[in-house]
Protein backbone atom coordinates (compact mmCIF):
# COMPACT_ATOMS: atom_id res chain seq x y z
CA UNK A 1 0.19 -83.87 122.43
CA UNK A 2 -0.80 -87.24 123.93
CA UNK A 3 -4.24 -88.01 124.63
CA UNK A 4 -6.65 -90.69 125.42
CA UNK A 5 -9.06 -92.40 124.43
CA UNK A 6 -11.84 -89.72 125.27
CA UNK A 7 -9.99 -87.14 124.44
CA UNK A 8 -11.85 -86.91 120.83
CA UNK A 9 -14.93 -87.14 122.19
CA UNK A 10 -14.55 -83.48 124.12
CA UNK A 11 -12.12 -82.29 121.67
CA UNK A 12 -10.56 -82.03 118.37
CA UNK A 13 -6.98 -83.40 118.96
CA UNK A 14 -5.92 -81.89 115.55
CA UNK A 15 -6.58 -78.85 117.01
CA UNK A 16 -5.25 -78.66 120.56
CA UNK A 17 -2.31 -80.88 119.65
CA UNK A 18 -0.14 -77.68 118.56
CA UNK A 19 -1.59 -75.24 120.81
CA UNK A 20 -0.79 -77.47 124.10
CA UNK A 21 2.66 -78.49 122.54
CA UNK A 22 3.28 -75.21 121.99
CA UNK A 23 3.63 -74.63 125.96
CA UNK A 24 6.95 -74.65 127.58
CA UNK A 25 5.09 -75.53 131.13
CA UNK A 26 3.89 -79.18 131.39
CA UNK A 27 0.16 -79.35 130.39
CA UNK A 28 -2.93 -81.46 131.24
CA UNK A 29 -6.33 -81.58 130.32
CA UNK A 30 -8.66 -83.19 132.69
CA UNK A 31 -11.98 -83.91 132.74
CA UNK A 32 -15.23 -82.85 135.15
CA UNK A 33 -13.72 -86.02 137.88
CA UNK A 34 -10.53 -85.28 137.65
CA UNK A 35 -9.36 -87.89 134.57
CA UNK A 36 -6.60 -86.82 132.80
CA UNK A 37 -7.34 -86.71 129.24
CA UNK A 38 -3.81 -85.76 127.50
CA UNK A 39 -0.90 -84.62 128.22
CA UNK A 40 1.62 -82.33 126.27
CA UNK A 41 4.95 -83.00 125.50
CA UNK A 42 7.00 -81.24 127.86
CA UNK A 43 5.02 -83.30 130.57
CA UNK A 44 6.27 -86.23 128.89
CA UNK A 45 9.63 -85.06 128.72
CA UNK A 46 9.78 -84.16 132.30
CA UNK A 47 8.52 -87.45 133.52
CA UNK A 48 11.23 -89.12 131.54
CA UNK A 49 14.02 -86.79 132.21
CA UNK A 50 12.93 -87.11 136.14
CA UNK A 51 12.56 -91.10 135.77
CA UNK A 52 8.93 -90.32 137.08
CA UNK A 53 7.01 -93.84 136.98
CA UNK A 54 3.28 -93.19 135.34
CA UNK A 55 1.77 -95.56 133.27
CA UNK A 56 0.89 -94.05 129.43
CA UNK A 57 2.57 -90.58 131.44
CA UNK A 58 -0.63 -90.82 133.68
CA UNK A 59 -3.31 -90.15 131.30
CA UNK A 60 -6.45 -92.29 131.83
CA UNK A 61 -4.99 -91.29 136.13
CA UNK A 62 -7.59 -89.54 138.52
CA UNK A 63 -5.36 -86.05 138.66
CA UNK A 64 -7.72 -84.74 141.87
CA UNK A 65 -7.90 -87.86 143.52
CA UNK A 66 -3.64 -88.36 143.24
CA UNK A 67 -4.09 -84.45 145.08
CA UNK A 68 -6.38 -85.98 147.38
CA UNK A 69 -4.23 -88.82 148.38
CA UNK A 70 -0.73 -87.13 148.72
CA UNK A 71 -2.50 -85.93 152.52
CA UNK A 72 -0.88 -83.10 152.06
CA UNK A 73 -1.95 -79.37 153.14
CA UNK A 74 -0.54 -78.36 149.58
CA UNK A 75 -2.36 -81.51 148.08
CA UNK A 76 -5.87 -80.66 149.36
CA UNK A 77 -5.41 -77.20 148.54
CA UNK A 78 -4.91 -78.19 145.08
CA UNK A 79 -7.64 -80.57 144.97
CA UNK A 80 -10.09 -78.32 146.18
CA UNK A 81 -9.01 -74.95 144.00
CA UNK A 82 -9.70 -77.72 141.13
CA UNK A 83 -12.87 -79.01 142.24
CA UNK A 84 -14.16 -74.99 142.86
CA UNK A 85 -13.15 -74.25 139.09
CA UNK A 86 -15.09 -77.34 138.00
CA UNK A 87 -17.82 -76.32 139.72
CA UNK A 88 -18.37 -72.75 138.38
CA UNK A 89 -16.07 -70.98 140.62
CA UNK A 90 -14.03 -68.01 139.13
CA UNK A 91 -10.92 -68.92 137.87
CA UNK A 92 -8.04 -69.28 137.08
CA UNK A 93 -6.82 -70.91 139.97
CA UNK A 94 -2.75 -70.76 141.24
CA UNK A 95 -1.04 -72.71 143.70
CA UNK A 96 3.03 -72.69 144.29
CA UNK A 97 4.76 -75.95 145.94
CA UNK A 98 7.77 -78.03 146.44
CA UNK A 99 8.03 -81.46 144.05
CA UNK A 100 10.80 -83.46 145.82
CA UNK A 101 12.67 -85.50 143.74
CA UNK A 102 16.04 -87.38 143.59
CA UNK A 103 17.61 -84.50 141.92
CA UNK A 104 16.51 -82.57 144.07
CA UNK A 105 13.45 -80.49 144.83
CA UNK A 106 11.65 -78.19 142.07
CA UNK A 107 9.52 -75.31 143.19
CA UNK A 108 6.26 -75.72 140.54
CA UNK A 109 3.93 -72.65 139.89
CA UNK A 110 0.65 -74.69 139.39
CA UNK A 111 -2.11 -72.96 137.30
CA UNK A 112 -5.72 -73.80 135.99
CA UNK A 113 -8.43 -72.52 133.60
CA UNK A 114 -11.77 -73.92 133.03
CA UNK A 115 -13.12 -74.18 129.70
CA UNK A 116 -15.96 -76.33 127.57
CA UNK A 117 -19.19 -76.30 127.51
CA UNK A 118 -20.98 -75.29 131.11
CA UNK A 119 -22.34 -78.95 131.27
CA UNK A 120 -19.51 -80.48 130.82
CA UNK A 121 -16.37 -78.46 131.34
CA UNK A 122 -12.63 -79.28 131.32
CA UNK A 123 -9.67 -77.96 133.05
CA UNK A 124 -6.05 -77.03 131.27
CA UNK A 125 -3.52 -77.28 134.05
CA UNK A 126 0.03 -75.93 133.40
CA UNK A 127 2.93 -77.02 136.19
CA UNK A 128 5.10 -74.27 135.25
CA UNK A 129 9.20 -74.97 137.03
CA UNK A 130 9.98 -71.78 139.09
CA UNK A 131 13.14 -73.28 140.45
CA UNK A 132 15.47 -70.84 138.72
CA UNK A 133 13.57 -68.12 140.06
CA UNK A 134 13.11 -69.11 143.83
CA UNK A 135 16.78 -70.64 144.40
CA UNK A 136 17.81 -66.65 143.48
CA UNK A 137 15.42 -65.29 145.32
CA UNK A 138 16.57 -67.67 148.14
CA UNK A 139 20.10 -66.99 147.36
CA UNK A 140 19.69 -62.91 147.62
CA UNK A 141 17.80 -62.92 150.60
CA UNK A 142 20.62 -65.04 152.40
CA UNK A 143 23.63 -62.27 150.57
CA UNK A 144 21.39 -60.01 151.97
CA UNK A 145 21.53 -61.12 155.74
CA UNK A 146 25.29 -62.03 154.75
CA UNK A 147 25.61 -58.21 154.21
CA UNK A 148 23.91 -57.37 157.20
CA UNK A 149 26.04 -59.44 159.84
CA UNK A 150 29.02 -57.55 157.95
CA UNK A 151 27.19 -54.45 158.32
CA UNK A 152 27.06 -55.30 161.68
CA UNK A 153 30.55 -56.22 162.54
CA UNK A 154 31.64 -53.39 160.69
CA UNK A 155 30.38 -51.36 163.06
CA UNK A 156 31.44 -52.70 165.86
CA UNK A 157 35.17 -52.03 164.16
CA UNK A 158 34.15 -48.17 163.48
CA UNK A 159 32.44 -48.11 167.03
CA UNK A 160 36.04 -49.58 168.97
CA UNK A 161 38.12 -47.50 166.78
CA UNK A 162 36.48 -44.42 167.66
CA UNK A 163 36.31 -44.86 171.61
CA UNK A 164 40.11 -46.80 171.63
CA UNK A 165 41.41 -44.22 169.07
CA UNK A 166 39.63 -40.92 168.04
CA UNK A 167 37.70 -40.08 171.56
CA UNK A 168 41.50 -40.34 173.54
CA UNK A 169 43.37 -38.00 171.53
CA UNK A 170 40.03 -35.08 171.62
CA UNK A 171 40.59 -36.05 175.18
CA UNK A 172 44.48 -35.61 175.53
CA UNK A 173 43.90 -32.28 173.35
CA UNK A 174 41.34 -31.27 176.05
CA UNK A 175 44.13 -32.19 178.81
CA UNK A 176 47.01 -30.04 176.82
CA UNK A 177 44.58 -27.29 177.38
CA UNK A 178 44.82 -26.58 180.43
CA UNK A 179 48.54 -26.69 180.32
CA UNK A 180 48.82 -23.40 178.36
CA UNK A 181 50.75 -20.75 179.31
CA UNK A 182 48.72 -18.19 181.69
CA UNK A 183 51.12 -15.42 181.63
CA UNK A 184 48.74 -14.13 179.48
CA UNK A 185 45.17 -14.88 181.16
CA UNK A 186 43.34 -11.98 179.03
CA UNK A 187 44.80 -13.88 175.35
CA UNK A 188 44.34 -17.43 176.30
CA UNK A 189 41.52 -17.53 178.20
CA UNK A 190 39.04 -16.88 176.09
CA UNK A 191 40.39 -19.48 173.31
CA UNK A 192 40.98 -22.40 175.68
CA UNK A 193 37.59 -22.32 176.98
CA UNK A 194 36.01 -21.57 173.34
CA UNK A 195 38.61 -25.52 172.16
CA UNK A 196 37.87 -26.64 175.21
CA UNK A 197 34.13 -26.48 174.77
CA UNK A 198 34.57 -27.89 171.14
CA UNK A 199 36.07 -30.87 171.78
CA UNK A 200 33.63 -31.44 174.88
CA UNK A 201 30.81 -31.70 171.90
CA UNK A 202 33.28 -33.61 169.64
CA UNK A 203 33.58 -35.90 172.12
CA UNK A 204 30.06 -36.15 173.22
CA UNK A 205 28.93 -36.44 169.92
CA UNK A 206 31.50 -39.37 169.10
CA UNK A 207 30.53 -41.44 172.02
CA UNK A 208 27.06 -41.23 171.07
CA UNK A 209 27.98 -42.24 167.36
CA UNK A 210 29.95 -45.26 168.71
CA UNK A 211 27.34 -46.27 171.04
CA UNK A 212 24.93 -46.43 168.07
CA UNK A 213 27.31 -48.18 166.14
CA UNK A 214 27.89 -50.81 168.40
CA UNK A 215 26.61 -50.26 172.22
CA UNK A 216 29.60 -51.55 174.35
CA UNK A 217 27.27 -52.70 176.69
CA UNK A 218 25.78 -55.29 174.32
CA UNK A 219 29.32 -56.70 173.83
CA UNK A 220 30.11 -56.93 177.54
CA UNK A 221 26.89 -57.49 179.53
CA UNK A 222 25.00 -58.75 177.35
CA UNK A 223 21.34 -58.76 175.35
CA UNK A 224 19.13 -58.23 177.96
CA UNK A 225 21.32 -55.06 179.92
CA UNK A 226 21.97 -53.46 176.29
CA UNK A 227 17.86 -53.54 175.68
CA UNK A 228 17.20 -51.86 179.23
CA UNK A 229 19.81 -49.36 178.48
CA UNK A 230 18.85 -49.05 174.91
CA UNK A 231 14.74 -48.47 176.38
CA UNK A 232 15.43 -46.06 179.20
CA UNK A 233 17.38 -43.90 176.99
CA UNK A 234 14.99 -44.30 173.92
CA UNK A 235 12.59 -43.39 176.61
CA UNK A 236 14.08 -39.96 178.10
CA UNK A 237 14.27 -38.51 174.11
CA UNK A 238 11.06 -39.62 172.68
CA UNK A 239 9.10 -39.02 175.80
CA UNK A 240 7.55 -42.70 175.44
CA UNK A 241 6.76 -44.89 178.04
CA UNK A 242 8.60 -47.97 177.72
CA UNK A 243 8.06 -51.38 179.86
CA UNK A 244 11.27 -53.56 180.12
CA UNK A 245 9.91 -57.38 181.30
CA UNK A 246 12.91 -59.48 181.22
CA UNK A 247 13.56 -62.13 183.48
CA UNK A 248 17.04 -61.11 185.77
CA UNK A 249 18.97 -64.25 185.14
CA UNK A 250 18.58 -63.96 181.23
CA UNK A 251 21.17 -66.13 179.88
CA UNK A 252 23.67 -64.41 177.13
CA UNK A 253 23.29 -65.80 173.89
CA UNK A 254 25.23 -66.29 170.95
CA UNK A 255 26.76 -62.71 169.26
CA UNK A 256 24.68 -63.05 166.30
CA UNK A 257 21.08 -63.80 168.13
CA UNK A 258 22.13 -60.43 170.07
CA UNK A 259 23.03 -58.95 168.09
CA UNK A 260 19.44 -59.96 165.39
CA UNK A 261 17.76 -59.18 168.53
CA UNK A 262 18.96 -55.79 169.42
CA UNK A 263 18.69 -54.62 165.95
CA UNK A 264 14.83 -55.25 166.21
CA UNK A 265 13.85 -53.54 169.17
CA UNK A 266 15.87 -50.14 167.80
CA UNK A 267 13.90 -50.60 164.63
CA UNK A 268 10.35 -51.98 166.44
CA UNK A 269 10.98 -48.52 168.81
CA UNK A 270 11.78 -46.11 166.16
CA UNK A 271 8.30 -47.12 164.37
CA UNK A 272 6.58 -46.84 167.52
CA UNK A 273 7.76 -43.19 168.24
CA UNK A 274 7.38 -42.42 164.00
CA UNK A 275 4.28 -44.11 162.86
CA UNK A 276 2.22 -45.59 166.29
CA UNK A 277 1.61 -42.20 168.03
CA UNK A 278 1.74 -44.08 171.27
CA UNK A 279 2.98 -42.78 174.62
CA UNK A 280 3.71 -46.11 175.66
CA UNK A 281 5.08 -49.31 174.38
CA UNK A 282 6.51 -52.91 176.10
CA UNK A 283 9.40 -54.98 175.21
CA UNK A 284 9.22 -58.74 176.56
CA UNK A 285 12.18 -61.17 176.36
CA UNK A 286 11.63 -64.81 177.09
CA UNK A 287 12.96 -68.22 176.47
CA UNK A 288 10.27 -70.35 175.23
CA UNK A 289 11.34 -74.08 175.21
CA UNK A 290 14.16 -74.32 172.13
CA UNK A 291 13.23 -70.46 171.00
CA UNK A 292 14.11 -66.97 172.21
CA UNK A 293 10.87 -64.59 171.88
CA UNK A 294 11.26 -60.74 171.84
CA UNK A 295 7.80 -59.08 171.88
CA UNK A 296 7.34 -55.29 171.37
CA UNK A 297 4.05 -53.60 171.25
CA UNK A 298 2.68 -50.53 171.82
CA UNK A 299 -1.01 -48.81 172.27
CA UNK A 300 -1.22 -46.87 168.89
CA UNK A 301 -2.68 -46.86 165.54
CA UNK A 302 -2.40 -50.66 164.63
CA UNK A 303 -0.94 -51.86 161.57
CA UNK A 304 -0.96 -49.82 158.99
CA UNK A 305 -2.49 -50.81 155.35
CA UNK A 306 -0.12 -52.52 153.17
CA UNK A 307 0.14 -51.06 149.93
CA UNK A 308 1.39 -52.94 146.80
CA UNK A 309 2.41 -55.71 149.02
CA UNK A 310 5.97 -53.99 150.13
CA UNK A 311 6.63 -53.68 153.17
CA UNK A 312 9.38 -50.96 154.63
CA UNK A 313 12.85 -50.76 154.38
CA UNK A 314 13.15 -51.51 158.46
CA UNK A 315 10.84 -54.65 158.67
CA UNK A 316 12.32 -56.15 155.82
CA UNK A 317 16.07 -55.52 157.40
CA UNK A 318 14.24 -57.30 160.53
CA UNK A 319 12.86 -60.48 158.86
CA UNK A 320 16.10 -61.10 156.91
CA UNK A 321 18.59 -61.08 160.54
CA UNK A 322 15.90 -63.18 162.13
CA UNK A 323 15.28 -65.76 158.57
CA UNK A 324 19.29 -66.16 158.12
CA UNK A 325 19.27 -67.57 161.79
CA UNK A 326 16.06 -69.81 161.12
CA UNK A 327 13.82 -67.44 162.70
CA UNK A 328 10.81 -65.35 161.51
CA UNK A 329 9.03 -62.26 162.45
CA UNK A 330 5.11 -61.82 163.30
CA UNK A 331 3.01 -58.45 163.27
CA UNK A 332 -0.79 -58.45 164.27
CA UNK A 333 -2.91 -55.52 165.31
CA UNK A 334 -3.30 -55.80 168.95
CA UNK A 335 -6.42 -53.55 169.58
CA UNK A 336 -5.19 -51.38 170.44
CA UNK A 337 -2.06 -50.90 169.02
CA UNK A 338 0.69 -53.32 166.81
CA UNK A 339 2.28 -56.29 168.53
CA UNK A 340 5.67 -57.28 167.05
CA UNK A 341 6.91 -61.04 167.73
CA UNK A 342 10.22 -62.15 167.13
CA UNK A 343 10.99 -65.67 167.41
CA UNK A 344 15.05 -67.50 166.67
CA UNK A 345 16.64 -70.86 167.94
CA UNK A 346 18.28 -70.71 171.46
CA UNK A 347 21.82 -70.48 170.80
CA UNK A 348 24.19 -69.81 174.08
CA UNK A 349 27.02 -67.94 174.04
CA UNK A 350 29.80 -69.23 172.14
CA UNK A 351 28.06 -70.91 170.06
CA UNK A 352 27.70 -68.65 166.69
C-alpha cells in the first residue's frame, strides 16, 4: 500500500497495508474533501502498465474534484454518489463507465464504502476492470442479432421453396384429379373429392406457413404494404381494431431495416392481442430526419411490472434486430395503454 503523509494520522498503515493490497481491484482511500490518502498496489500497477501520468500515483490529488472537472454526466454522477456517502448517505455507492485510453477503452465497475469515525469519515473506493465481462456480453448480443438475420433469411429460403416447389406439385396433384377415369362415377367420386379436399387444406395451410415465414409482399412491395397487409389480417382473426398511419409515398428501405421493422410490429401485435386486452391498437411509420420511427400502441393494461429485471423472450428478440442496426427500442405506459417506439438509421434500398 502507498500512502501519504496523513494517512497515519486516520489510520494504522501496518494494518490496512495488507488488507488493501490484498485487492485485485485498484483501491483508494480518500478523505472527508475528497484527498486521496493511499493507494494500493494494483492502482499503481495499472497507472504504470497504462503509462497514466499522476504525480506520487495521485495521492495527496483532490479524487472528487478530478470527478468534478472531467464535465462529464458520468463524472458528476460520481462526484456526487461520493459526496452523499460522505455525508451520511447509505452506502455503498456503484457507478459503471468507460476509461478511454490508448489501448483502448476499459469498462470500470466503480464502488465505495464509507467508514471511520462519524466526524470524520473516509471512503475506500475500488475501480474494479469489467472489460472481459462487457466485450462478451457485447460480443453475444451482436451473435445473437447475427443469428437472427440468419433466422431471418432462412426463412425466406423455406418460405420460396415451399410456394416455388411444394405448393405446385399439391396443385398439379389437385389438377390430375380431375383427370380420373369416370367410367366409374359411383368408385371415384367419392375419393377424388375426399384428395381433392385434402390437398385444398394442404395447400391452404402451406401458403399461410410461407407467408409467415417470409410475407412475399414484404419482398416485393415493400415495408409499408407488408405492415397494412400484415394489420388488416391480424385484425380480421383477433377481432382488434388496428389503425395503419403511414404516409403513401413511404420510401422502401434497406432489406434488413424491413425486415427489423416487420418483425416488431408481429411481435408489438401479438402482445397487444395476449397481454393488453385492448380492442384497439395503432401502428405509425415515419421518417424522422436521419431515423425511421415505427410506433405501436394500444388502449390496454399498460406496462406490465417487471419482475427480476428480465424482460420476455419477444422484446428482447426486438431490441437485439433494432441494436445490431444502431437502433433501440422504447416502452412507456401511455395512460391508457403501452406505447412501443422503435427508432433505426434511414437506410434506402440497396443499401444493406
Amino acid at each position: 500500500m502507498h500512502t501519504g503523509k496523513r494517512m497515519a494520522g486516520g489510520f494504522d498503515p501496518a494494518f490496512f497495508e495488507s488488507a488493501l493490497d490484498a485487492f485485485t481491484a485498484n483501491v483508494a482511500v480518500i478523505d472527508e474533501s475528497g484527498e486521496i490518502l493511499a493507494v494500493n498496489d494494483a492502482w499503481v500497477q495499472f497507472l504504470d502498465l497504462n503509462d497514466v501520468k499522476a504525480v506520487d500515483h495521485a495521492i495527496g490529488c483532490n479524487y472528487i474534484g478530478f470527478c468534478d472537472r472531467l464535465g462529464t454526466p458520468g463524472g458528476d454522477a460520481v462526484a456526487a454518489g461520493l459526496r452523499a456517502l460522505l455525508a451520511g448517505g447509505s452506502g455503498p455507492f456503484r457507478h459503471e463507465y468507460v476509461m478511454p485510453l490508448d489501448a483502448g477503452p476499459r469498462w470500470v465497475k466503480l464502488s465505495a464504502v464509507r467508514v471511520g469515525r462519524l466526524d470524520r469519515p473516509f471512503l475506500i473506493v475500488a475501480h474494479e476492470d469489467i472489460s472481459i465481462q462487457r466485450r462478451a456480453e457485447l460480443g453475444l448480443r451482436e451473435a445473437t442479432a447475427r443469428l437472427l438475420l440468419a433466422e431471418d433469411a432462412e426463412r425466406r429460403r423455406i418460405a420460396r421453396e415451399l410456394h416455388d416447389s411444394t405448393a405446385q406439385h399439391l396443385a398439379g396433384a389437385k389438377l390430375m384429379l380431375r383427370r380420373l377415369d369416370a367410367r366409374d362415377p359411383a368408385s371415384t367420386s367419392a375419393v377424388r373429392d375426399e384428395v381433392s379436399g385434402l390437398l385444398s387444406n394442404a395447400l391452404d395451410e402451406i401458403r399461410s406457413f410461407a407467408y409467415l415465414l417470409h410475407p412475399p409482399a414484404l419482398e416485393h412491395l415493400g415495408l409499408a404494404a407488408a405492415i397494412r397487409q400484415f394489420a388488416t389480417g391480424f385484425s380480421r382473426r383477433a377481432d382488434v381494431a388496428v389503425t395503419i398511419d403511414i404516409p403513401d409515398d413511404f420510401p422502401r428501405l434497406s432489406h434488413a431495416t424491413e425486415i427489423a421493422l416487420y418483425r416488431v410490429v408481429q411481435e408489438a401485435l401479438a402482445n397487444v392481442h395476449s397481454h393488453s386486452g385492448s380492442q384497439q391498437a395503432l401502428v405509425r411509420l415515419r421518417i424522422a430526419g436521419e431515423m425511421v420511427l415505427l410506433a405501436v400502441r394500444d388502449f390496454g393494461s399498460g406496462l406490465p411490472p417487471r419482475r427480476g429485471g428480465a424482460s420476455g423472450v419477444g422484446l428482447e428478440g426486438m431490441r437485439l434486430r433494432l441494436e445490431f442496426l444502431k437502433g433501440h427500442l422504447t416502452l412507456r405506459n401511455a395512460e391508457p395503454g403501452l406505447a412501443l417506439e422503435a427508432w433505426v438509421p434511414f437506410l434506402p434500398e440497396g443499401e444493406d
